[in-house]
Protein backbone atom coordinates (compact mmCIF):
# COMPACT_ATOMS: atom_id res chain seq x y z
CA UNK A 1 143.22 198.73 127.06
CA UNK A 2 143.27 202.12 128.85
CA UNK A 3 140.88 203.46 126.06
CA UNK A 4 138.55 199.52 126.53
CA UNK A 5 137.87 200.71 130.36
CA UNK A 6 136.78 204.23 129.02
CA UNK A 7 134.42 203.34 126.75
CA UNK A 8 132.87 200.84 128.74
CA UNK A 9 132.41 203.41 131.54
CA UNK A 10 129.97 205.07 129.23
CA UNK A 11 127.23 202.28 129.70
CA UNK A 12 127.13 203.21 133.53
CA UNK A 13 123.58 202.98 134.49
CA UNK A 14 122.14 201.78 131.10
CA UNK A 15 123.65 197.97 131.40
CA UNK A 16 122.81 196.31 134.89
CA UNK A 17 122.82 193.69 135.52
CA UNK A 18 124.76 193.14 132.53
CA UNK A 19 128.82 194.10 133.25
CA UNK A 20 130.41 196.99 132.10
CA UNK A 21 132.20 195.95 128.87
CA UNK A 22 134.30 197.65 126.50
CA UNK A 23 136.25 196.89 122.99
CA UNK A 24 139.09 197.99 120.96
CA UNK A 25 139.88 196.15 117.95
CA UNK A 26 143.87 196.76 116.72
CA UNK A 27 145.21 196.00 113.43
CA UNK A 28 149.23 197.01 112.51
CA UNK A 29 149.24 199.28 116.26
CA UNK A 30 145.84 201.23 114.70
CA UNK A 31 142.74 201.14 116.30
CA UNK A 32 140.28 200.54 113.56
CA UNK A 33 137.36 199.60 115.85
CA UNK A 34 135.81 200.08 118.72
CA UNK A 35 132.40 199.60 120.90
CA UNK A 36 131.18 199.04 124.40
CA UNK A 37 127.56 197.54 125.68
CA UNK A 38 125.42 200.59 125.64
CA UNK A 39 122.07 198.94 126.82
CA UNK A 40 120.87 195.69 128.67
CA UNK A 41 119.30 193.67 126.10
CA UNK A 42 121.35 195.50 122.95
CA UNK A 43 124.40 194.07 121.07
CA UNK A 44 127.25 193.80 123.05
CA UNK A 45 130.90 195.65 122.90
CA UNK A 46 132.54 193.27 120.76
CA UNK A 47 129.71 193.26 118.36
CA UNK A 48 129.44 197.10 118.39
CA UNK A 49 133.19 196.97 117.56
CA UNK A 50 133.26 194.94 115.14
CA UNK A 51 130.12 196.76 113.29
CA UNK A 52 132.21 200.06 113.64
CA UNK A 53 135.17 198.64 110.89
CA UNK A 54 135.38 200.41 107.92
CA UNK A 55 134.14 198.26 105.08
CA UNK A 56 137.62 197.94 103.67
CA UNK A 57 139.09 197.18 107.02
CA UNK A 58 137.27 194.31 107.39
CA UNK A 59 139.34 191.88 105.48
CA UNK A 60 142.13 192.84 108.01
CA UNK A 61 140.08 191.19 111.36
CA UNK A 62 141.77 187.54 111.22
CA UNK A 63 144.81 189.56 111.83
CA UNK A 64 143.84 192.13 114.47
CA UNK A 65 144.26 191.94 118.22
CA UNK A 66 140.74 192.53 120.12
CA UNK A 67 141.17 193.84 123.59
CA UNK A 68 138.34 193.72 125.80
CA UNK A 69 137.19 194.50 129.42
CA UNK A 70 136.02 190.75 130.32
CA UNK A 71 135.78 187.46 129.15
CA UNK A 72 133.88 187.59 125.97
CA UNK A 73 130.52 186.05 127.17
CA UNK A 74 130.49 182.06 125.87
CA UNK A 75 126.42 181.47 126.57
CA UNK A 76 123.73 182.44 124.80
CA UNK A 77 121.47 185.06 126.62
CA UNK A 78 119.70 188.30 125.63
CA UNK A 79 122.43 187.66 122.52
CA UNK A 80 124.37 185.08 121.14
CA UNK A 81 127.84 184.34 122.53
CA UNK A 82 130.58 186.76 121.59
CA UNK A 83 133.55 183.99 121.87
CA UNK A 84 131.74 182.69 119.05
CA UNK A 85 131.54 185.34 117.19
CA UNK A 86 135.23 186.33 117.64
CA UNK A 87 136.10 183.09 116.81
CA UNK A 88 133.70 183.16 113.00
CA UNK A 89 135.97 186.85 112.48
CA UNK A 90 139.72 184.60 112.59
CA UNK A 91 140.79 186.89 114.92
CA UNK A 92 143.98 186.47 115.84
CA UNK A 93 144.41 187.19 119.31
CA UNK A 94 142.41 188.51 122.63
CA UNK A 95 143.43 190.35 125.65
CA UNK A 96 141.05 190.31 128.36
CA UNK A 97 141.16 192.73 131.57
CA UNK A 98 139.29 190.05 133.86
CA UNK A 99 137.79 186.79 133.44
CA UNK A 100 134.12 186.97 134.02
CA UNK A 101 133.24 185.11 137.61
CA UNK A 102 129.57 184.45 136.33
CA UNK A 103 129.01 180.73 136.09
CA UNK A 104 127.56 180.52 132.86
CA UNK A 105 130.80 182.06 131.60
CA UNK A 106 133.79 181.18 134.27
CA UNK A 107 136.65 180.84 131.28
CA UNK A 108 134.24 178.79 129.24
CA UNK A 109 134.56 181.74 126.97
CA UNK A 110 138.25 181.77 127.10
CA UNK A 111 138.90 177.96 126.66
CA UNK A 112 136.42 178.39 123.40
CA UNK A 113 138.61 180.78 122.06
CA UNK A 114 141.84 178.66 122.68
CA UNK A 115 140.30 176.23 121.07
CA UNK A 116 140.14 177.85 118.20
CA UNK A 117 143.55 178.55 117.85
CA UNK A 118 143.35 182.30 119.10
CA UNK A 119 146.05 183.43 121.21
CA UNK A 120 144.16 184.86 124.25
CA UNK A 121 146.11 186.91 127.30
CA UNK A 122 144.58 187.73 130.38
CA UNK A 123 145.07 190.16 133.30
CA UNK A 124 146.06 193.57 131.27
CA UNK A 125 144.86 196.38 134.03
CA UNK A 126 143.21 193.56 136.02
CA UNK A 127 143.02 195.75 138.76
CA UNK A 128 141.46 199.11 136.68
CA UNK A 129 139.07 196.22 134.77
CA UNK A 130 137.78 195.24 138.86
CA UNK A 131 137.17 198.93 139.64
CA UNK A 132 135.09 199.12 136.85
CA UNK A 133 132.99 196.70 137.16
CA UNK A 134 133.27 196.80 141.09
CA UNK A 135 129.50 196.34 141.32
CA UNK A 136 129.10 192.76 138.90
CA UNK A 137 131.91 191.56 140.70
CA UNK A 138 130.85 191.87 144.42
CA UNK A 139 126.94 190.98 143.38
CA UNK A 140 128.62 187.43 141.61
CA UNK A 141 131.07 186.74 143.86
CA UNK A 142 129.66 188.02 147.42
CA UNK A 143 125.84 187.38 145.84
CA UNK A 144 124.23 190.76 146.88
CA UNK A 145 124.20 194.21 145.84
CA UNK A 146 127.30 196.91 146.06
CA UNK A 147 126.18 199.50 148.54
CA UNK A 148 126.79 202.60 148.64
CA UNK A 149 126.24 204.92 152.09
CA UNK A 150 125.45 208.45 151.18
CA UNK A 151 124.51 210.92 153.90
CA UNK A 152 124.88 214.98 154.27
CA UNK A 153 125.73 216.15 157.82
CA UNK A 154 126.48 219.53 159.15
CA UNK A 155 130.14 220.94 160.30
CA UNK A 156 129.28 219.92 163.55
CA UNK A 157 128.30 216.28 162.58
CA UNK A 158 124.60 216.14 163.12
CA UNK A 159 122.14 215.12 159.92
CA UNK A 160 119.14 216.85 161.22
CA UNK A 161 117.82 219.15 164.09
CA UNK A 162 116.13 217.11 166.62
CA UNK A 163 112.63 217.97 164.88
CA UNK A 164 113.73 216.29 161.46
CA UNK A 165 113.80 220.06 159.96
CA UNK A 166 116.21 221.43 157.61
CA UNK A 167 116.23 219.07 154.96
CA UNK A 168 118.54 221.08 152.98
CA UNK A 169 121.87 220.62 154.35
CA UNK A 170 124.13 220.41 151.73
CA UNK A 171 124.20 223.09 148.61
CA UNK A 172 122.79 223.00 145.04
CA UNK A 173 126.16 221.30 143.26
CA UNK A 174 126.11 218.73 146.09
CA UNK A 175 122.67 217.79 145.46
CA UNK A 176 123.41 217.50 141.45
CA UNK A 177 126.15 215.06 142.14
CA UNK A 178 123.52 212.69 144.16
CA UNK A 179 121.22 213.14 141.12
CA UNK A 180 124.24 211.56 138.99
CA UNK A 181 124.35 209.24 141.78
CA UNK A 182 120.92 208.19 141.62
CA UNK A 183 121.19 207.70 137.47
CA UNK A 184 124.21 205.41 137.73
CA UNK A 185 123.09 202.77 140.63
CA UNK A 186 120.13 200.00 140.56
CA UNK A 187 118.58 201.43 143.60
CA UNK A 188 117.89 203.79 146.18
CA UNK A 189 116.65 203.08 149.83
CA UNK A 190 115.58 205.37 152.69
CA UNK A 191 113.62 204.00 156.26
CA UNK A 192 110.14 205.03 157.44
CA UNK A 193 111.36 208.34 159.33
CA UNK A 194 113.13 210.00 156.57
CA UNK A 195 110.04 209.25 154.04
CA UNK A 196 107.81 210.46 156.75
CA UNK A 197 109.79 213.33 157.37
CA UNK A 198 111.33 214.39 153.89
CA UNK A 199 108.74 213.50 151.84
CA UNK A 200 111.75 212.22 149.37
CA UNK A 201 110.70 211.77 145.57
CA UNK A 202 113.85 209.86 145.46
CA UNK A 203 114.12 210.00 141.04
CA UNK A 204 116.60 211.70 139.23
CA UNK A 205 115.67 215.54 137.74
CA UNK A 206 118.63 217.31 137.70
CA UNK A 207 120.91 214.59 135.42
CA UNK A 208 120.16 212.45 132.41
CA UNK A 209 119.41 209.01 133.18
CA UNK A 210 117.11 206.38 134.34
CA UNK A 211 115.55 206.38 137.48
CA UNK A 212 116.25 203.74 140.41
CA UNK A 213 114.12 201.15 141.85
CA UNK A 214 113.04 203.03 145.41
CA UNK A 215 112.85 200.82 148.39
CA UNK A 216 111.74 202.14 151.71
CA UNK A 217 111.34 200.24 155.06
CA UNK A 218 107.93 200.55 156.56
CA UNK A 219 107.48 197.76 159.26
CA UNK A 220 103.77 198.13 160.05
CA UNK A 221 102.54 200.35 157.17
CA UNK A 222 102.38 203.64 158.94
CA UNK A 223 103.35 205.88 156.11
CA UNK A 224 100.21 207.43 153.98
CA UNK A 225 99.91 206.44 150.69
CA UNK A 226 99.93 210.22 149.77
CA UNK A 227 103.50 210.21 149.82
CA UNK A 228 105.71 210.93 146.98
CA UNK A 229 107.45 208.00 147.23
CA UNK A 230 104.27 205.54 146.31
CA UNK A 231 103.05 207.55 143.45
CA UNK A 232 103.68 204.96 141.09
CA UNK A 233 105.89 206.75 138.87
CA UNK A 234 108.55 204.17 138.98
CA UNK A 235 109.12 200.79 140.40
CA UNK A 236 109.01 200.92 144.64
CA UNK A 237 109.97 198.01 146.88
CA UNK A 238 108.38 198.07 150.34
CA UNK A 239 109.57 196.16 152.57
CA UNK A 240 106.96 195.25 155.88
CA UNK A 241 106.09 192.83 157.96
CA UNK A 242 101.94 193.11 157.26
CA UNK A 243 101.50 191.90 153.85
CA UNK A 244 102.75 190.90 150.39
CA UNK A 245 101.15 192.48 147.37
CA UNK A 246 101.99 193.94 144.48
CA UNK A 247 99.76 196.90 142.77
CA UNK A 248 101.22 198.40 139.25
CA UNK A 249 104.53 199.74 140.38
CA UNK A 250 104.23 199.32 143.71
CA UNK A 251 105.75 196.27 145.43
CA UNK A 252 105.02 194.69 148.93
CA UNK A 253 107.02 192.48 150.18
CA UNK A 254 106.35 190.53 153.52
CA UNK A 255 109.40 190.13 155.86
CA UNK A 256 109.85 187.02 157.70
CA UNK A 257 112.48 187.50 160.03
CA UNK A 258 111.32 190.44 162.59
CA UNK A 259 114.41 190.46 164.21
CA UNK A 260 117.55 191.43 161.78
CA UNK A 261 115.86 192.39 158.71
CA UNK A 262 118.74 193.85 156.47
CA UNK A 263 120.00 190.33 155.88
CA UNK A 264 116.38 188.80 154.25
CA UNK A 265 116.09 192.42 152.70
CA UNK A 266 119.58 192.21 150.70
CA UNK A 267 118.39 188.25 150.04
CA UNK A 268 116.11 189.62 148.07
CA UNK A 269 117.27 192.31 146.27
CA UNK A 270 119.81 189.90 145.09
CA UNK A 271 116.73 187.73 143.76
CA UNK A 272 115.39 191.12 142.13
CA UNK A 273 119.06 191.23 139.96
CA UNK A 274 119.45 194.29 141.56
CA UNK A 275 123.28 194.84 141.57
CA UNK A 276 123.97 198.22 143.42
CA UNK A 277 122.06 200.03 145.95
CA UNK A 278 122.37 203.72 147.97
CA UNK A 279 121.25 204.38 151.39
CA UNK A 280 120.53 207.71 151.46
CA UNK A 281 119.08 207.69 155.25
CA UNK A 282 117.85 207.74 157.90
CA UNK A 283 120.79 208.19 160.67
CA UNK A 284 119.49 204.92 162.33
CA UNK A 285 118.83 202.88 158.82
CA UNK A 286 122.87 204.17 157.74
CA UNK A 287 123.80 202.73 161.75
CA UNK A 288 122.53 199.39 160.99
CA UNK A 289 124.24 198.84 157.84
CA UNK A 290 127.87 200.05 159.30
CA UNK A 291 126.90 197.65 162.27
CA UNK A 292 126.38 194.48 159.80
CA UNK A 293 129.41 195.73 158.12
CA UNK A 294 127.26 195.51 154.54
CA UNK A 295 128.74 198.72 152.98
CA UNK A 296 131.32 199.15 150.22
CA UNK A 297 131.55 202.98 149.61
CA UNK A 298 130.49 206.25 151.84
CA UNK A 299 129.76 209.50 150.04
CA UNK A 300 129.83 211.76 152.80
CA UNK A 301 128.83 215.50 151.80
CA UNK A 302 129.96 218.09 154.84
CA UNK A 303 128.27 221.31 154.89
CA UNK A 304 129.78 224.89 156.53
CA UNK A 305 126.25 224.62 158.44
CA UNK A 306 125.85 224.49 162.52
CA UNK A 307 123.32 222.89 164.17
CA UNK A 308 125.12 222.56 167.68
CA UNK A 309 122.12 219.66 168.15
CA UNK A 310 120.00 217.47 166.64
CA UNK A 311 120.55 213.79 165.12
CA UNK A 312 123.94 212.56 164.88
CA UNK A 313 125.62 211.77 161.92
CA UNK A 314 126.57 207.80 161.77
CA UNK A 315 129.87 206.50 163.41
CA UNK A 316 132.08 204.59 161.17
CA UNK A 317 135.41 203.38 160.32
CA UNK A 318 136.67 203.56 156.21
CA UNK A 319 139.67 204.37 153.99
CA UNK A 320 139.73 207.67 152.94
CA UNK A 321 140.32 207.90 149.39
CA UNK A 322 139.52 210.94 148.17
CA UNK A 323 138.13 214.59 149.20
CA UNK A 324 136.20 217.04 147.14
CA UNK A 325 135.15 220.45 147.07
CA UNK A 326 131.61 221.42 146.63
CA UNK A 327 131.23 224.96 146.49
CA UNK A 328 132.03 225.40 150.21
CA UNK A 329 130.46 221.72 150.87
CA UNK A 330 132.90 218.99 151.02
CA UNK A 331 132.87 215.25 149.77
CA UNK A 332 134.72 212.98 151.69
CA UNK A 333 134.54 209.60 149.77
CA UNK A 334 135.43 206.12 151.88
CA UNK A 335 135.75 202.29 151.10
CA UNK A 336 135.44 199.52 152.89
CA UNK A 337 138.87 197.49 152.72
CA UNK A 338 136.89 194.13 154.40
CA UNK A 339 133.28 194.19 152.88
């Protein structure tokens, strides 16, 4: 199962809003296939698994044990249900990591199987399976996006001078990381100041991968249209209170409630079947979403730089899990135990 969660780590990025899903099919303690989803859309794991079985091992599947990250999928969608096809193989028996909280699946795909006679077991690194497929899980069962807070600040704790120069705060490696960031997550979001100011392209150049859906927050249209981030080059989300239109790759939407607008924004994001989402700034846009308590992880990348002034970091209050060095910067990397 330990080798299921690995490969279905490798269709980070390529599968939302699709869960991560691998498969490992075992006959006499030997692995003769394998497979995980590589691509929304494409076959999934336990198809790719089964295709991967040596012609001659084939006549060996109605007595082989699949394991397999979630619930094999009992609904027809992009592709027909796996249960079913598990169940036209004889296999003998599955063991499943989680069951799969979507309602068109919910342990209809495990009740299929039992069914059918196949022994199924349930829960085998439960808790590695939820990591894993941390994002599905919170956008099904919490019905918005996993976000991810991801700011630079100086040694001193400010994020700019008071003049929103020095862009660069954190070093070359630290920057490649956010690139690998970017490629893995459904979307990226940054407020009027730091577009205005940064001039952020906001894609990914310095890793393989796709690039996100950018969403910036301009409440009366005030940015120019020369900016990098409306140059059409990929799908952008901006989010105003003037008008709703939608030109090529470039989306308007209207906001209704003037007041507390993260709440209608995440609404529909959710609607958009986007299922993760960095903030990557400004210090006041980061502030709001600690306030609301609508964060799940903090990347925070501290630089050797002073700046003795300027704009504070955000205040916060997270787990610690794990530190990193950088080439002199540091990553401190936080959950949020109540999200």
């Amino acid at each position: 199962m330990q080798r299921v969660v690995e490969l279905a780590a490798l269709g980070k990025g390529k599968v939302s809003p699709n869960p991560l899903v691998g498969c490992v099919i075992v006959y006499n303690d030997k692995i003769i296939g394998e497979g995980y989803h590589k691509k929304y859309g494409d076959a999934h794991a336990e198809v790719n698994a089964i295709i991967s079985i040596a012609e001659e091992n084939k006549v060996f599947l109605n007595e082989s044990t699949v394991y397999v990250s979630l619930e094999p999928c009992s609904h027809f969608g992009k592709t027909p249900p796996c249960a079913d096809l598990l169940i036209k193989e004889n296999v003998k028996k599955v063991v499943i990591c989680n069951s799969d909280p979507n309602p068109l699946v919910n342990g209809k795909g495990i009740q299929k199987l039992k069914d059918a006679g196949i022994e199924v077991e349930i829960g085998l690194l439960q808790n590695e399976g939820r990591e894993l497929n941390k994002r599905f899980f919170k956008y099904i069962e919490k019905k918005r996006p996993f976000i991810i807070l991801k700011w630079a600040e100086t040694a001193d704790g400010f994020l700019a001078k008071k003049d929103f120069s020095s862009k660069w705060i954190s070093n070359d490696l630290s920057r490649l990381l956010v690139h690998k960031m970017r490629a893995e997550e459904d979307a990226v979001m940054v407020g009027t100041n730091t577009t205005l100011h940064d001039n952020p392209t906001l894609n990914v150049r310095e890793w393989a991968g796709r690039n996100p859906v950018r969403i910036v927050i301009d409440k009366n249209l005030r940015l120019s249209n020369d900016l990098k981030i409306f140059d059409q080059s990929q799908k952008t989300i901006c989010f105003n209170f003037l008008k709703e239109e939608k030109v090529e790759n470039l989306h308007y939407v209207k906001l209704n409630n003037t007041d507390n607008i993260i709440p209608e924004i995440i609404s529909h994001l959710f609607s958009e079947k986007i299922q993760s989402l960095i903030i990557e700034g400004g210090a006041q846009l980061l502030q709001s979403f600690i306030d609301l308590n609508l964060w799940d992880e903090i990347y925070l990348f501290k630089s050797e730089q002073i700046f003795t002034d300027g704009i504070l970091a955000p205040k916060f209050n997270g787990r610690l899990i794990n530190i990193k060095d950088l080439d002199g910067d540091t990553l401190f990397f936080y959950t949020n135990n109540i999200s």
